[in-house]
PDB file of N, CA and C in Angstrom:
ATOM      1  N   UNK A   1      76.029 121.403 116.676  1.00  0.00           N
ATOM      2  CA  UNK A   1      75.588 120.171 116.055  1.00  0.00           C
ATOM      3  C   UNK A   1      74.146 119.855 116.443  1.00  0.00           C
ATOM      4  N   UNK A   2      73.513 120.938 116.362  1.00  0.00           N
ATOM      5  CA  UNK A   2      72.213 120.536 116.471  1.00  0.00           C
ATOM      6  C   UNK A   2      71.194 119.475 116.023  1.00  0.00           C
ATOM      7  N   UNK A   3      71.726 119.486 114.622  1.00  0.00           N
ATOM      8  CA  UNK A   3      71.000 118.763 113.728  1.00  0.00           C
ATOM      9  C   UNK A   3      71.442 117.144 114.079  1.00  0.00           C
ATOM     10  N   UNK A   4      72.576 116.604 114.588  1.00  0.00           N
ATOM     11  CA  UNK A   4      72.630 115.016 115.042  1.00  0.00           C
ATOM     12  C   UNK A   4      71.479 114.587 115.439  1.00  0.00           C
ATOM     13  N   UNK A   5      71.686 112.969 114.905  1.00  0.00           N
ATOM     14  CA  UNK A   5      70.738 111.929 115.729  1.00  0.00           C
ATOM     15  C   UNK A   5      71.039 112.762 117.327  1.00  0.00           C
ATOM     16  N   UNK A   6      70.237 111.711 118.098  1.00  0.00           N
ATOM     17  CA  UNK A   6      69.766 111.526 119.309  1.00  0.00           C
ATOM     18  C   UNK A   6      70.976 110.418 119.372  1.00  0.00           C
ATOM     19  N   UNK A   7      71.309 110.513 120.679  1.00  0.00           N
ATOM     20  CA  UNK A   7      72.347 109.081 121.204  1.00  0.00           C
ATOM     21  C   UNK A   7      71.619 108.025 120.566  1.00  0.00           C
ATOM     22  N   UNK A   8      70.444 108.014 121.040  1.00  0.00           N
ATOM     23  CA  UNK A   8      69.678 106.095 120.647  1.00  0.00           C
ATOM     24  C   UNK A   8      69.784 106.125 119.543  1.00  0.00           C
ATOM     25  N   UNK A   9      69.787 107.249 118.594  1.00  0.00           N
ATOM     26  CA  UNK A   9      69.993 106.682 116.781  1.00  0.00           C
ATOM     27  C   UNK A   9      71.548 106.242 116.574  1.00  0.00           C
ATOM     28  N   UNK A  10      72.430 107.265 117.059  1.00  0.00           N
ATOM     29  CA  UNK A  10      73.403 107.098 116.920  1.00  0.00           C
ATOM     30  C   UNK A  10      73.987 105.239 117.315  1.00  0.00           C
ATOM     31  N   UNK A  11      73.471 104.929 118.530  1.00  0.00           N
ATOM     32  CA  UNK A  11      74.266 103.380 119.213  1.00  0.00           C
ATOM     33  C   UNK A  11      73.371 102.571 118.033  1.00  0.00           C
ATOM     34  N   UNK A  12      71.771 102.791 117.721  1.00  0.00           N
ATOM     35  CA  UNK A  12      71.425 101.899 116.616  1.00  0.00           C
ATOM     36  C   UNK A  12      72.382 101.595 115.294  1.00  0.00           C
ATOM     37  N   UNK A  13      73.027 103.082 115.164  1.00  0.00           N
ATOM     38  CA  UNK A  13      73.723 102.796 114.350  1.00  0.00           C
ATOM     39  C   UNK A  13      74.772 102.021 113.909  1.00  0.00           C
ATOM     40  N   UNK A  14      75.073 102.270 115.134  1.00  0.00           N
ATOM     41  CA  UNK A  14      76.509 100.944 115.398  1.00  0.00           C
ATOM     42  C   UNK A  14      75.807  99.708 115.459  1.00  0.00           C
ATOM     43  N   UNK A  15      75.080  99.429 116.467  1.00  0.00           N
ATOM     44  CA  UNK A  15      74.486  98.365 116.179  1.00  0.00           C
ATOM     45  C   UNK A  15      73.923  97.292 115.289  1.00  0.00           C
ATOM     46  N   UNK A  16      73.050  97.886 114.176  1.00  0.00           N
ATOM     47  CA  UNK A  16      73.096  97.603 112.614  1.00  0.00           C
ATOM     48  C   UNK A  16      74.287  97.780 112.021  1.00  0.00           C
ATOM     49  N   UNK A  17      75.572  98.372 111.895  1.00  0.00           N
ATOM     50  CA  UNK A  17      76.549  98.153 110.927  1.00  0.00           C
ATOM     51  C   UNK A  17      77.264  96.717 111.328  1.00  0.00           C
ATOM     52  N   UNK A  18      77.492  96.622 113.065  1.00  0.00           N
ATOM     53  CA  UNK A  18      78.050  95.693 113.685  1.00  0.00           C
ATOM     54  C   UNK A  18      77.159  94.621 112.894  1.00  0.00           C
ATOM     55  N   UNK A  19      75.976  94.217 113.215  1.00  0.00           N
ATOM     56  CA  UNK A  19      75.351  93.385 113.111  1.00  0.00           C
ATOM     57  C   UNK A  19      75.245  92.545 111.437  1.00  0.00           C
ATOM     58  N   UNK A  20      75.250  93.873 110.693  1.00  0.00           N
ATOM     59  CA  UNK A  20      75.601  93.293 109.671  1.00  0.00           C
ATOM     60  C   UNK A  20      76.508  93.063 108.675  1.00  0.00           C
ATOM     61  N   UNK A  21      77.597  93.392 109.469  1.00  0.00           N
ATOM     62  CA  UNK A  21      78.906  93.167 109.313  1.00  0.00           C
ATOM     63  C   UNK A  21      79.416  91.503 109.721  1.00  0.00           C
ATOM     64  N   UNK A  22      79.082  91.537 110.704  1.00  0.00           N
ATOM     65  CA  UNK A  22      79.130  89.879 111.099  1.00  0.00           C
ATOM     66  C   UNK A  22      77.769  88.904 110.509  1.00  0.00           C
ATOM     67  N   UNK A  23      77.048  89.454 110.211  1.00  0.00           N
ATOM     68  CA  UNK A  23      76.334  88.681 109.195  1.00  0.00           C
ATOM     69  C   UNK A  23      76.713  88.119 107.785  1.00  0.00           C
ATOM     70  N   UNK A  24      77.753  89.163 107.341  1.00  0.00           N
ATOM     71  CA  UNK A  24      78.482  88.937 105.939  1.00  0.00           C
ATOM     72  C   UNK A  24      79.642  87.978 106.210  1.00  0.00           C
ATOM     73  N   UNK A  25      79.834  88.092 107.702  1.00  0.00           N
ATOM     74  CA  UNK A  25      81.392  87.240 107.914  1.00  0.00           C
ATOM     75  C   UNK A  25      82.296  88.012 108.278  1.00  0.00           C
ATOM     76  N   UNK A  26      82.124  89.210 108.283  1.00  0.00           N
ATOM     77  CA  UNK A  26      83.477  90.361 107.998  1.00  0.00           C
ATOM     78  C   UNK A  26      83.881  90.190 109.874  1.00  0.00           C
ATOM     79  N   UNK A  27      85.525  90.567 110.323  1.00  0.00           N
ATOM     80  CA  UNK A  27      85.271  90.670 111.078  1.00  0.00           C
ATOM     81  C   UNK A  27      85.392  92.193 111.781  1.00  0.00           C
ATOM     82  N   UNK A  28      84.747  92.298 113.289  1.00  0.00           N
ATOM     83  CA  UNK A  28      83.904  92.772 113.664  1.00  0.00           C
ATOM     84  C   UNK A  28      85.197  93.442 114.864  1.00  0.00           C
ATOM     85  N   UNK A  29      85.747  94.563 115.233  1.00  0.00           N
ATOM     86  CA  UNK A  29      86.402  95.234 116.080  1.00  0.00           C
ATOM     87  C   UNK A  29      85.148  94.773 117.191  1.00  0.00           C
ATOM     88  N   UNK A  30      85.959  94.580 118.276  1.00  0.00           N
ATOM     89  CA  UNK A  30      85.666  94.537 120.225  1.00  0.00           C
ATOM     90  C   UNK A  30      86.046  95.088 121.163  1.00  0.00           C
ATOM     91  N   UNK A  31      87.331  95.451 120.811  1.00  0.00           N
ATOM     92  CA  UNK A  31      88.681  95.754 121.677  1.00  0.00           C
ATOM     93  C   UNK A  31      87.585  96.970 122.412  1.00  0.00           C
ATOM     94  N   UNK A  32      88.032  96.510 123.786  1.00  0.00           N
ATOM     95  CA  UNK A  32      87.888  97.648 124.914  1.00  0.00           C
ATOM     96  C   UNK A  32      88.091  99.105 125.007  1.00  0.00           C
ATOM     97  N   UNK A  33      89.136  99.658 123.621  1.00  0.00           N
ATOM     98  CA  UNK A  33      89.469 100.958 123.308  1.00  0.00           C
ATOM     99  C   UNK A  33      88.806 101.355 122.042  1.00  0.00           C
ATOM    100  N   UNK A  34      88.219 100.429 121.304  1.00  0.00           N
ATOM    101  CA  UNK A  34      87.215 100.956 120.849  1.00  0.00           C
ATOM    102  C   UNK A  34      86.292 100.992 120.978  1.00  0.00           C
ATOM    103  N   UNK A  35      85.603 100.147 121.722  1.00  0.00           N
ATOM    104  CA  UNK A  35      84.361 100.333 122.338  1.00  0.00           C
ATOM    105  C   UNK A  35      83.810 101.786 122.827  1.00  0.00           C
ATOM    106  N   UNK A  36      84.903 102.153 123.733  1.00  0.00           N
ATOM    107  CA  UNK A  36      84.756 102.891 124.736  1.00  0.00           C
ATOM    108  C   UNK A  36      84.945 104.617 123.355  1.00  0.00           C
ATOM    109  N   UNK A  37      85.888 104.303 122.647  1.00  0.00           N
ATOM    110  CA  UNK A  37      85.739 105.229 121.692  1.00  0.00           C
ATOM    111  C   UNK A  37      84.243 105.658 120.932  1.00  0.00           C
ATOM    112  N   UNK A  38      83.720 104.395 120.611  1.00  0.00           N
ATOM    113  CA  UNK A  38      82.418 104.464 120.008  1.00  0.00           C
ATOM    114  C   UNK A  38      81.436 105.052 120.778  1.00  0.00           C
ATOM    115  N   UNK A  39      81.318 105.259 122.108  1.00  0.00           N
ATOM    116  CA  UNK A  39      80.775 105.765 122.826  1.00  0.00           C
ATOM    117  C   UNK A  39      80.883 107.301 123.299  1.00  0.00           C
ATOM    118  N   UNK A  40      82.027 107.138 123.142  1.00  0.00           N
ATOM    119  CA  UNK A  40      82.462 108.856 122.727  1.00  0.00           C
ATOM    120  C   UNK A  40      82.099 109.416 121.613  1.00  0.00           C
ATOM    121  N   UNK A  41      81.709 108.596 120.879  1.00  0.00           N
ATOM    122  CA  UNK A  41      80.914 109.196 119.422  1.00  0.00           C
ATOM    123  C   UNK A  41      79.646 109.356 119.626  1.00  0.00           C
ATOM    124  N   UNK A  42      78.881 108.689 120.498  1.00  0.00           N
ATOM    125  CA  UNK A  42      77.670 108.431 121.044  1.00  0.00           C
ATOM    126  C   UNK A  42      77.355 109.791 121.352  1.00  0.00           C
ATOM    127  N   UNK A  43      78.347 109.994 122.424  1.00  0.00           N
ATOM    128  CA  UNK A  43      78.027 111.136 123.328  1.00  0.00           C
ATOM    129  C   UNK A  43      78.306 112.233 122.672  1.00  0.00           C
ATOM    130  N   UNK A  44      78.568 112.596 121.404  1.00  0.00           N
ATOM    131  CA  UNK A  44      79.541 113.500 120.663  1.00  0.00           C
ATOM    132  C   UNK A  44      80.328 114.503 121.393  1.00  0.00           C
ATOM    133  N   UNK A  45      81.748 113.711 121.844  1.00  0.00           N
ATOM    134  CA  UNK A  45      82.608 113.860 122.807  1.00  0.00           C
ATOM    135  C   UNK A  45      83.583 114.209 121.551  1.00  0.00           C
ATOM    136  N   UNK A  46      83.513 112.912 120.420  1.00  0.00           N
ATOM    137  CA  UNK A  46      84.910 113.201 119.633  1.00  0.00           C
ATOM    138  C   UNK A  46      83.939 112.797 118.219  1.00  0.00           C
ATOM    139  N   UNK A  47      83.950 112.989 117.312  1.00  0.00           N
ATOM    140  CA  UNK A  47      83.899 113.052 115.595  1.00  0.00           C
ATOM    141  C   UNK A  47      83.959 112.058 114.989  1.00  0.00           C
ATOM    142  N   UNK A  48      83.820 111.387 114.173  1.00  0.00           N
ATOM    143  CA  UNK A  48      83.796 110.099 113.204  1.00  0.00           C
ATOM    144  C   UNK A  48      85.069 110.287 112.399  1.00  0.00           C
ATOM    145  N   UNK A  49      86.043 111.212 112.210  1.00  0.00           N
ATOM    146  CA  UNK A  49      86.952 111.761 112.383  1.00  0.00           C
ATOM    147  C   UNK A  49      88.040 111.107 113.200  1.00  0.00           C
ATOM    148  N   UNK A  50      87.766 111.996 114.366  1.00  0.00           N
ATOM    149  CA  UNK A  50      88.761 111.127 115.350  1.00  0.00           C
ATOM    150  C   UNK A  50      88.878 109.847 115.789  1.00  0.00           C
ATOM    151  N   UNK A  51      87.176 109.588 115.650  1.00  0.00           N
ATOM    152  CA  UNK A  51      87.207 107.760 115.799  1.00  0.00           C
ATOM    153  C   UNK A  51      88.017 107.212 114.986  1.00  0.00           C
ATOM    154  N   UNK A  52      88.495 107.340 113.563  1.00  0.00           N
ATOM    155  CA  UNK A  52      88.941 106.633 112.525  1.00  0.00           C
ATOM    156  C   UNK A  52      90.498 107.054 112.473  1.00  0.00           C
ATOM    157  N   UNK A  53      90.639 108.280 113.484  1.00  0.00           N
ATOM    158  CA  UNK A  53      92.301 107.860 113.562  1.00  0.00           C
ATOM    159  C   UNK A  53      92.726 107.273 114.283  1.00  0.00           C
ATOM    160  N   UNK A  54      92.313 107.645 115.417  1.00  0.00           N
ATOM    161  CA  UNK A  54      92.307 106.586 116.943  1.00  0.00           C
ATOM    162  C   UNK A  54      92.540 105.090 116.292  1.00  0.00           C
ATOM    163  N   UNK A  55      91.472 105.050 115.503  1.00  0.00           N
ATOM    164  CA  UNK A  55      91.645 103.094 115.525  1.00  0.00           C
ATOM    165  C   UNK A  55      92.231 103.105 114.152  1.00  0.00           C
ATOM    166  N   UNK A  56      92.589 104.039 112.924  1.00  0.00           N
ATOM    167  CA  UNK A  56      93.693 103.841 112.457  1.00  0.00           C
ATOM    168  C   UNK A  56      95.243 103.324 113.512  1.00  0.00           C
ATOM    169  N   UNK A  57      95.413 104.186 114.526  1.00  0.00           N
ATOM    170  CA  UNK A  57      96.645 104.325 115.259  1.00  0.00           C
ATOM    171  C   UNK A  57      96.346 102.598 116.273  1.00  0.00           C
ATOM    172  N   UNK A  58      95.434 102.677 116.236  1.00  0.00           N
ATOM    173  CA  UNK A  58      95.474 101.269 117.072  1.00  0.00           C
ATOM    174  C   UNK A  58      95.788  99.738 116.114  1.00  0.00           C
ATOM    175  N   UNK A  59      95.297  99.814 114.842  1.00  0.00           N
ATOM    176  CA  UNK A  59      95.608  98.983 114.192  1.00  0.00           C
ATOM    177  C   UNK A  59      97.199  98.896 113.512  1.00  0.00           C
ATOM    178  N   UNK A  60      97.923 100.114 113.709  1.00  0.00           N
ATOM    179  CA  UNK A  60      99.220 100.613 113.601  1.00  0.00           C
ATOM    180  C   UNK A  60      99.978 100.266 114.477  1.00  0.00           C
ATOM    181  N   UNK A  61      99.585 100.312 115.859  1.00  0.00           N
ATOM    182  CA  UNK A  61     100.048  99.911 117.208  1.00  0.00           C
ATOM    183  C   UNK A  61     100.345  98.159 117.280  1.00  0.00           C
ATOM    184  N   UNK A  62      99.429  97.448 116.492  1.00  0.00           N
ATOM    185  CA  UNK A  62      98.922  96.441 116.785  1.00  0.00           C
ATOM    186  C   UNK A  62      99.874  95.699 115.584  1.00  0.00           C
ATOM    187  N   UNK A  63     100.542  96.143 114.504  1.00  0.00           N
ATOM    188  CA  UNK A  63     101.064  95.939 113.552  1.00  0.00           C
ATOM    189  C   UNK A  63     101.860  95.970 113.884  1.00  0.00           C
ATOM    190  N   UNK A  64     102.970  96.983 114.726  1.00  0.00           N
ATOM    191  CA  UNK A  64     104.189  96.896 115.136  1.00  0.00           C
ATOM    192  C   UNK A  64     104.673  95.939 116.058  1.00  0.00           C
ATOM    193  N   UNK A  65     103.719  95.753 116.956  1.00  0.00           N
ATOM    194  CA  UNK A  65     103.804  95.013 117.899  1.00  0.00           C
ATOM    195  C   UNK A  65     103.597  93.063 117.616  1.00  0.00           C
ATOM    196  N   UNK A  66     102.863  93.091 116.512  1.00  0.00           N
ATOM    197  CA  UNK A  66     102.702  91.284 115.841  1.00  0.00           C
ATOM    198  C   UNK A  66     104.328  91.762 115.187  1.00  0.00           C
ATOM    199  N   UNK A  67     105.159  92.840 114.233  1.00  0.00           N
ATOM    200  CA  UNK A  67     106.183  92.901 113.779  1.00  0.00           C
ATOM    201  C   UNK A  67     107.464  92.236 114.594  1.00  0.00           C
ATOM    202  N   UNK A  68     107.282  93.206 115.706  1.00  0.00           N
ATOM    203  CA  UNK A  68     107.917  93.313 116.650  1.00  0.00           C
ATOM    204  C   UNK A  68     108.151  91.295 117.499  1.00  0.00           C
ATOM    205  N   UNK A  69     107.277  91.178 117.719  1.00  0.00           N
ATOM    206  CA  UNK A  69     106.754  89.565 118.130  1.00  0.00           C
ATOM    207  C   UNK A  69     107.971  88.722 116.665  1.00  0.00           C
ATOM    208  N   UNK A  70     107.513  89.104 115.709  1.00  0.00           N
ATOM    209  CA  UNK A  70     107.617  88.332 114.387  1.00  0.00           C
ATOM    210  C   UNK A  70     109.623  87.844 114.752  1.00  0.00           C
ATOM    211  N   UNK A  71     110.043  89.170 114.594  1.00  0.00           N
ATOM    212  CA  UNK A  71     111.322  89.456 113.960  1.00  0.00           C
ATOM    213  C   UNK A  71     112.089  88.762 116.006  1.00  0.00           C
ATOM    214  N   UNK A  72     111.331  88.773 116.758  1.00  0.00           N
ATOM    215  CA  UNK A  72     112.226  88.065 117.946  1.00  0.00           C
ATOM    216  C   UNK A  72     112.434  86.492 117.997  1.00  0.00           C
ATOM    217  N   UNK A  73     111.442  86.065 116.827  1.00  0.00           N
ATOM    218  CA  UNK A  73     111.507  84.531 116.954  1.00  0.00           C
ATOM    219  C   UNK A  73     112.374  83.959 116.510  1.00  0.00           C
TER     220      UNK A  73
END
């Protein structure tokens, strides 16, 4: 992967999508496991790829578990 940004293009990148993502209103992932994921993208540790299943599976995780909450009340 020669041809990638540089880390600093790459975190700009996030940075401007974040930024103007919450500029539109939209909201904006924080969570501590993705963070730390995004940074693994940084470092090209893992793929834009794996980032997007990872936090597919986390928003899956996160669904079962408000389900889960739902159906005990």
């Amino acid at each position: 992967m020669q041809n990638d940004k540089p880390i600093e293009d790459r975190r700009a990148i996030i940075e401007r999508a974040f930024r103007r993502a919450e500029r539109a209103g939209l909201p904006v992932e924080r969570s501590p496991e993705f963070e730390e994921w995004l940074e693994e993208w940084v470092r090209r540790e893992i793929d834009i790829g794996t980032l997007r299943e990872r936090y597919i599976d986390l928003l899956r995780r996160r669904d079962i578990a408000w389900r889960t909450q739902q159906n005990s009340k």
